[in-house]
Protein backbone atom coordinates (compact mmCIF):
# COMPACT_ATOMS: atom_id res chain seq x y z
CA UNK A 1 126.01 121.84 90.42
CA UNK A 2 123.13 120.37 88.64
CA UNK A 3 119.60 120.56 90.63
CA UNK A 4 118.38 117.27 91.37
CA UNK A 5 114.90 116.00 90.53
CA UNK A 6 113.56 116.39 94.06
CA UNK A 7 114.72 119.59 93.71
CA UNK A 8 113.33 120.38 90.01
CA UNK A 9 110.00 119.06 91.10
CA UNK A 10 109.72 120.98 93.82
CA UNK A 11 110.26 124.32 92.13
CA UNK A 12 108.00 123.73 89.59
CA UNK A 13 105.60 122.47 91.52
CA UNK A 14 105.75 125.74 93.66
CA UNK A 15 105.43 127.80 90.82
CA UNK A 16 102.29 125.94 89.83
CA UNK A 17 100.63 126.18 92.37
CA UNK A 18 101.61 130.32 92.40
CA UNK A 19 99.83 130.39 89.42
CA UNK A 20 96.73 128.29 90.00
CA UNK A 21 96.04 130.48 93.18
CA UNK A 22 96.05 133.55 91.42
CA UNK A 23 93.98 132.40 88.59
CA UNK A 24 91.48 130.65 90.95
CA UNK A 25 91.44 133.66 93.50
CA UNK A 26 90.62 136.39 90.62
CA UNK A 27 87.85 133.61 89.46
CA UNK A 28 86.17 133.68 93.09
CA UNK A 29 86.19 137.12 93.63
CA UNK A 30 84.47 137.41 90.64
CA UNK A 31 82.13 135.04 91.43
CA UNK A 32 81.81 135.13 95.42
CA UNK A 33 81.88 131.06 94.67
CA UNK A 34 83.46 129.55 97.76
CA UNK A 35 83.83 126.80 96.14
CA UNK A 36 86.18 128.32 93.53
CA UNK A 37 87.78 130.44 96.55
CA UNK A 38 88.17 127.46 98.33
CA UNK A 39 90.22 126.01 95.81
CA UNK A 40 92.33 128.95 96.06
CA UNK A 41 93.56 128.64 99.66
CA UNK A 42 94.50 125.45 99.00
CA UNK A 43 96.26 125.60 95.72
CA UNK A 44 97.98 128.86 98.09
CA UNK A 45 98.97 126.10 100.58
CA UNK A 46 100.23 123.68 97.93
CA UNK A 47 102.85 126.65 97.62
CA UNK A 48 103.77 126.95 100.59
CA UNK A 49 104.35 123.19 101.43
CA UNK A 50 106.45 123.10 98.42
CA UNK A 51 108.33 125.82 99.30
CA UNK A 52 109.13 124.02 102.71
CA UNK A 53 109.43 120.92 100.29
CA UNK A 54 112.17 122.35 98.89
CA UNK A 55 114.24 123.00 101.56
CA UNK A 56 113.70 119.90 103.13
CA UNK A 57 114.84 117.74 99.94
CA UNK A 58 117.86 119.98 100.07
CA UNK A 59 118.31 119.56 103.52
CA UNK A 60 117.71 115.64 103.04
CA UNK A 61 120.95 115.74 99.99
CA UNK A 62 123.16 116.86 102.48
CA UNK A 63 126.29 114.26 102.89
CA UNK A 64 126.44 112.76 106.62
CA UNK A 65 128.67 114.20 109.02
CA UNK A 66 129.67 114.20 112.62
CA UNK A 67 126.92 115.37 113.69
CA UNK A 68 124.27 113.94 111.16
CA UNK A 69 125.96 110.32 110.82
CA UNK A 70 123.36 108.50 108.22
CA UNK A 71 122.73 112.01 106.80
CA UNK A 72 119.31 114.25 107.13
CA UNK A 73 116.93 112.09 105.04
CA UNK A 74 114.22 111.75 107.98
CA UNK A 75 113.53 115.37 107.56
CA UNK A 76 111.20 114.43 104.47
CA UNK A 77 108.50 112.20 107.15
CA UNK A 78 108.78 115.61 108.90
CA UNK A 79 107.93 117.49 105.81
CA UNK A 80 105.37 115.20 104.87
CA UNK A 81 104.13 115.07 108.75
CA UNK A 82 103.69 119.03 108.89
CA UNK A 83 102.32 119.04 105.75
CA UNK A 84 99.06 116.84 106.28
CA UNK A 85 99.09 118.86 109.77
CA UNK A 86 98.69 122.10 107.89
CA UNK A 87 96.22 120.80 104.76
CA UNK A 88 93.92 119.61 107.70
CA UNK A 89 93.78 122.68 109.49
CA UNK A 90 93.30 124.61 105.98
CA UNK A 91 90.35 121.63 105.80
CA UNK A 92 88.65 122.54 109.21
CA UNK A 93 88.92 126.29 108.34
CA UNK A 94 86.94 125.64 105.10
CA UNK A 95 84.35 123.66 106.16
CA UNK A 96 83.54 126.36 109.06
CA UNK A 97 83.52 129.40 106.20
CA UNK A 98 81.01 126.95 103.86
CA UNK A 99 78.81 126.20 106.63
CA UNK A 100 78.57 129.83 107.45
CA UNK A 101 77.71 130.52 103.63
CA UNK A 102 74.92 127.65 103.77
CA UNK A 103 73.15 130.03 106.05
CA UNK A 104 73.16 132.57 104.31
CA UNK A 105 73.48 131.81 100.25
CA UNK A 106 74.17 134.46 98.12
CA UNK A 107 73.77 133.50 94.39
CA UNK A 108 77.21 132.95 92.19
CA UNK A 109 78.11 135.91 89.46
CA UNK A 110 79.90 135.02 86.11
CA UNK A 111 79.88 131.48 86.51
CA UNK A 112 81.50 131.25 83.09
CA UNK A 113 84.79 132.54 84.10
CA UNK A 114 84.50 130.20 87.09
CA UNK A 115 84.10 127.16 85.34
CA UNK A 116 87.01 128.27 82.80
CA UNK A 117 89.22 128.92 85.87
CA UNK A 118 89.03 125.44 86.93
CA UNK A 119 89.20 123.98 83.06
CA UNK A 120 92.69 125.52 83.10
CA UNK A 121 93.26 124.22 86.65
CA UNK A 122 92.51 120.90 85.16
CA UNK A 123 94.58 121.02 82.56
CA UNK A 124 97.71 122.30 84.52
CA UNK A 125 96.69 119.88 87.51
CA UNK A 126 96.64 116.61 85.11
CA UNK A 127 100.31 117.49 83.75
CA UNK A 128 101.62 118.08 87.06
CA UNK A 129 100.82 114.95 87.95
CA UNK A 130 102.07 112.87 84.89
CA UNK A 131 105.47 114.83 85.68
CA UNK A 132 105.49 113.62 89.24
CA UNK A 133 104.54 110.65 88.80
CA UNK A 134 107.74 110.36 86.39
CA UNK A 135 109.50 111.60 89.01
CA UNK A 136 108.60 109.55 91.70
CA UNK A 137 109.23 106.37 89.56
CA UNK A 138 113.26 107.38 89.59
CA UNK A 139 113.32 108.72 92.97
CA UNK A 140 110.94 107.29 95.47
CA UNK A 141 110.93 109.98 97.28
CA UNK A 142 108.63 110.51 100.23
CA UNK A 143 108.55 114.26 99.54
CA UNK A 144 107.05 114.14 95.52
CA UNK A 145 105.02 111.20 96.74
CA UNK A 146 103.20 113.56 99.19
CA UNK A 147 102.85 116.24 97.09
CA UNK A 148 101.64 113.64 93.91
CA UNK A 149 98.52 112.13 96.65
CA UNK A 150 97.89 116.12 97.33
CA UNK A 151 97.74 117.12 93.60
CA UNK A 152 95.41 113.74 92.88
CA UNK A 153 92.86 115.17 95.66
CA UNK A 154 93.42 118.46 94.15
CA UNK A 155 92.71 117.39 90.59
CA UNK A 156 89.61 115.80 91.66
CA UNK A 157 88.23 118.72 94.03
CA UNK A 158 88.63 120.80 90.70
CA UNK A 159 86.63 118.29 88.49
CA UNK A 160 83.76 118.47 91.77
CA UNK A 161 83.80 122.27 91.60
CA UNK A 162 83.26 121.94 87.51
CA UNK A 163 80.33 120.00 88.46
CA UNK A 164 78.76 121.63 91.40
CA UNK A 165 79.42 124.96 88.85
CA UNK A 166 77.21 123.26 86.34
CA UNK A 167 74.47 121.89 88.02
CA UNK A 168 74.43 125.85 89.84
CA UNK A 169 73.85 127.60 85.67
CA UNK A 170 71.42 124.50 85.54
CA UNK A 171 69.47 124.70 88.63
CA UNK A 172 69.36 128.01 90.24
CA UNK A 173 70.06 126.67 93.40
CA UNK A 174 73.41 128.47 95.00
CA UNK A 175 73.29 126.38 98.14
CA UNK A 176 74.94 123.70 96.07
CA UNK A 177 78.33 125.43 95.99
CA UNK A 178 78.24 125.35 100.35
CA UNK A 179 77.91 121.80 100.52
CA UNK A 180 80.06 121.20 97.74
CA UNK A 181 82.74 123.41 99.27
CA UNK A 182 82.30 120.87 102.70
CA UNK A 183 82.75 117.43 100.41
CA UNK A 184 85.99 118.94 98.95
CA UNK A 185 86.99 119.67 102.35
CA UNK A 186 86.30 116.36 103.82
CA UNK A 187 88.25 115.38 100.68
CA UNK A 188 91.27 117.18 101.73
CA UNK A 189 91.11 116.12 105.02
CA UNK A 190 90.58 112.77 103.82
CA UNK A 191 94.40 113.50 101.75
CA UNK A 192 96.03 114.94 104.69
CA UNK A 193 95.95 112.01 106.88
CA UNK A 194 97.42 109.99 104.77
CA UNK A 195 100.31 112.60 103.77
CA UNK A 196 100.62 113.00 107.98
CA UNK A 197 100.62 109.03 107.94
CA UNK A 198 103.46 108.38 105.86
CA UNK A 199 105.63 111.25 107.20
CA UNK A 200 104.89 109.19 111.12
CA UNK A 201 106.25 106.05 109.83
CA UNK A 202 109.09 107.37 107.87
CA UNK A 203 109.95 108.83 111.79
CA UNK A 204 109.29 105.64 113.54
CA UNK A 205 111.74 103.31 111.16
CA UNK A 206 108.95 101.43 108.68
CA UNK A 207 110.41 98.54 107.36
CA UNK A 208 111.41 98.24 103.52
CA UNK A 209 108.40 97.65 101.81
CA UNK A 210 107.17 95.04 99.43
CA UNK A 211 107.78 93.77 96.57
CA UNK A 212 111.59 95.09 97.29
CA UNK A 213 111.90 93.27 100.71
CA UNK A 214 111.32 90.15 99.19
CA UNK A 215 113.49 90.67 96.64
CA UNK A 216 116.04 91.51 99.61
CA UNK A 217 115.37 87.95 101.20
CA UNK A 218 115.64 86.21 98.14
CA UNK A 219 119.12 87.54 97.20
CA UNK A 220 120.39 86.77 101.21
CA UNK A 221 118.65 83.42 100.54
CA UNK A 222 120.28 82.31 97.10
CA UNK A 223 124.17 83.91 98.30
CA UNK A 224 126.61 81.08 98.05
CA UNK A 225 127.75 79.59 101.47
CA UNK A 226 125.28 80.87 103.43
CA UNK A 227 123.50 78.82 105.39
CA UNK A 228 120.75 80.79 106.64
CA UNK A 229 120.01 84.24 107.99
CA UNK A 230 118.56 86.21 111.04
CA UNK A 231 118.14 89.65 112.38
CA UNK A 232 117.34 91.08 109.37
CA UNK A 233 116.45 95.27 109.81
CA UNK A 234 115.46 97.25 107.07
CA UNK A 235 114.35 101.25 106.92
CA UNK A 236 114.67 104.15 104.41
CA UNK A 237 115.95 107.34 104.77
CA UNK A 238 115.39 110.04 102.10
CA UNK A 239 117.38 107.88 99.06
CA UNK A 240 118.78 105.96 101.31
CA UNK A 241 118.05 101.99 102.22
CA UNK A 242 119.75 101.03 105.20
CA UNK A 243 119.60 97.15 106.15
CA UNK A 244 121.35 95.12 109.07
CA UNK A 245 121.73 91.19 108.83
CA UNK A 246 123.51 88.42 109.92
CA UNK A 247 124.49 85.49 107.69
CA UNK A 248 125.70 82.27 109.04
CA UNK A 249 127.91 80.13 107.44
CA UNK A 250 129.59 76.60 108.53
CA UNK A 251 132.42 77.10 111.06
CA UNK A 252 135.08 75.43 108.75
CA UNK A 253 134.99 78.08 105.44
CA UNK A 254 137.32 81.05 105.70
CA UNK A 255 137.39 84.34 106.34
CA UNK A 256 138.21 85.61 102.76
CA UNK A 257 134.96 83.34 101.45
CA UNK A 258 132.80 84.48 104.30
CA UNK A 259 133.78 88.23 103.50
CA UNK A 260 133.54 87.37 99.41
CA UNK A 261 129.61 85.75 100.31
CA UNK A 262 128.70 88.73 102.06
CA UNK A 263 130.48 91.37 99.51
CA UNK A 264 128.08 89.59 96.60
CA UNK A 265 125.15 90.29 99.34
CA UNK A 266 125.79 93.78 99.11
CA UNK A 267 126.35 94.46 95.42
CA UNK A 268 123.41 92.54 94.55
CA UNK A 269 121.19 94.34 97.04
CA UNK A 270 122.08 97.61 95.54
CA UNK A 271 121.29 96.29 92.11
CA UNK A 272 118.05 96.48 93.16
CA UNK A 273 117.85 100.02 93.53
CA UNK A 274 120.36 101.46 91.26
CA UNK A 275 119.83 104.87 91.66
CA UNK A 276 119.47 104.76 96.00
CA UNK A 277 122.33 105.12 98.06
CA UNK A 278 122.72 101.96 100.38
CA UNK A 279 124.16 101.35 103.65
CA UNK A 280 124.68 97.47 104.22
CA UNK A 281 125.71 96.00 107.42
CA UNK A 282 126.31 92.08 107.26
CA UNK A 283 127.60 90.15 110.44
CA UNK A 284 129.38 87.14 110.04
CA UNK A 285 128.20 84.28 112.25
CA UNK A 286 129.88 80.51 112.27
CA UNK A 287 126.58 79.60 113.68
CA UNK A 288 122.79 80.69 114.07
CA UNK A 289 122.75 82.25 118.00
CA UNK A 290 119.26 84.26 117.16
CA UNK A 291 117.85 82.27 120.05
CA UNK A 292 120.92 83.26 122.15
CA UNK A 293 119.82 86.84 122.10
């Protein structure tokens, strides 16, 4: 069975981040910069989450069943939800160890292999992210969308570390790395909110978002015979878009054109979103009752 590319991403993305920790974590020992170290635990927890990742997008490919009727696909919000959860306490943890070093600064050692170690980081950071961001554009998934935000933060808290590196060889003063060690951390905790926010409204039922809703309404809107609609309900589950509506039509059509309206609904709903699996639910009414209910 071929891997899908949730599932692609995911292990390469683990693998990545394998290798960035080591290479930043051999940097920062050499250095003592806990700046670069800092880095290190976090590109370590960018592992990890991917590693959970993984599961979860396998988890969330699982067909529905009796028990699991519309299938597993909320477990990515609670990927994404225990993600930011874990990224901020990594956060917290790193701004207590840099304010500690403030106190007591002890000056940086080979500050060239530092700054090389995060060149390469960089490097491997940016392509990450142009392969994500390919991948999000055919899946949408909530998953590679959380881990794309966390590798943006990522490739900027290496680009800050670059800096606060230079202006270190430049200035003599090793304080610098401390507080820039705290901004990268407010930084991540900054990217961890709104990795924790997504994964909560994934769990509560967010509505289809725009531009696609609209594109939604205007297809109900445009279907011949129908009159007007009501009660429309949209969410998203993993790949899947799940919408509830109720057309009305004049009492005197029949039930083949009703059902033939409402089939060209459907099919050109899932047009939209070729690649998603959809689960349509259209209600025939021979008159608008919303205010009945």
């Amino acid at each position: 069975m071929a891997l899908s590319i949730e599932r692609k991403s995911t292990i390469i993305t683990s693998a990545t981040a394998f290798l960035l920790s080591i290479a930043k974590f051999m940097a920062g020992i050499l250095t003592g910069s806990m700046a670069v170290i800092t880095s290190a635990i976090d590109s370590l927890l960018d592992m990890a989450m991917s590693l959970f990742n993984l599961f979860a997008v396998k988890q969330s490919e699982l067909n529905p069943n009796e028990t699991f009727n519309y299938g597993r696909g909320k477990i990515e919000g609670l990927a994404a939800l225990f993600e930011g959860i874990l990224i901020a306490f990594s956060g917290a943890f790193i701004i207590y160890q840099s304010a500690r070093n403030l106190i007591d600064a002890k000056p940086i050692g080979d500050l060239g292999a530092a700054i090389w170690a995060m060149i390469f980081s960089i490097v491997v950071t940016t392509c990450l992210i142009i392969g994500l961001t390919m991948a999000l554009r055919k899946t949408n998934s909530l998953i590679l969308k959380a881990d794309l935000l966390h590798y943006k933060s990522d490739l900027w808290t290496n680009i800050g570390i670059i800096v606060s590196l230079g202006l270190i060889a430049l200035s003599g003063w090793h304080f610098i790395d401390g507080v820039i060690s705290i901004a990268i951390a407010i930084f991540i905790l900054f990217g961890a909110f709104k990795i924790a926010c997504e994964g909560v409204l994934t769990l509560l039922d967010r509505a289809i978002e725009e531009p696609l809703l609209s594109a939604i309404c205007a297809i109900i809107q445009k279907a011949p015979l129908v009159k007007s609609y009501h009660s429309l309900r949209t969410r998203k589950s993993a790949k899947t878009y799940i919408i509830d509506v109720h057309l009305v039509f004049n009492d005197d059509i029949s039930l083949i054109e009703a059902h033939d309206s409402s089939d060209f609904v459907e099919n050109a709903i899932a047009a939209l979103e070729p690649n998603a699996k959809w689960l349509i639910t259209v209600h025939l009414d021979p008159k608008d009752d919303s205010q009945e209910k």
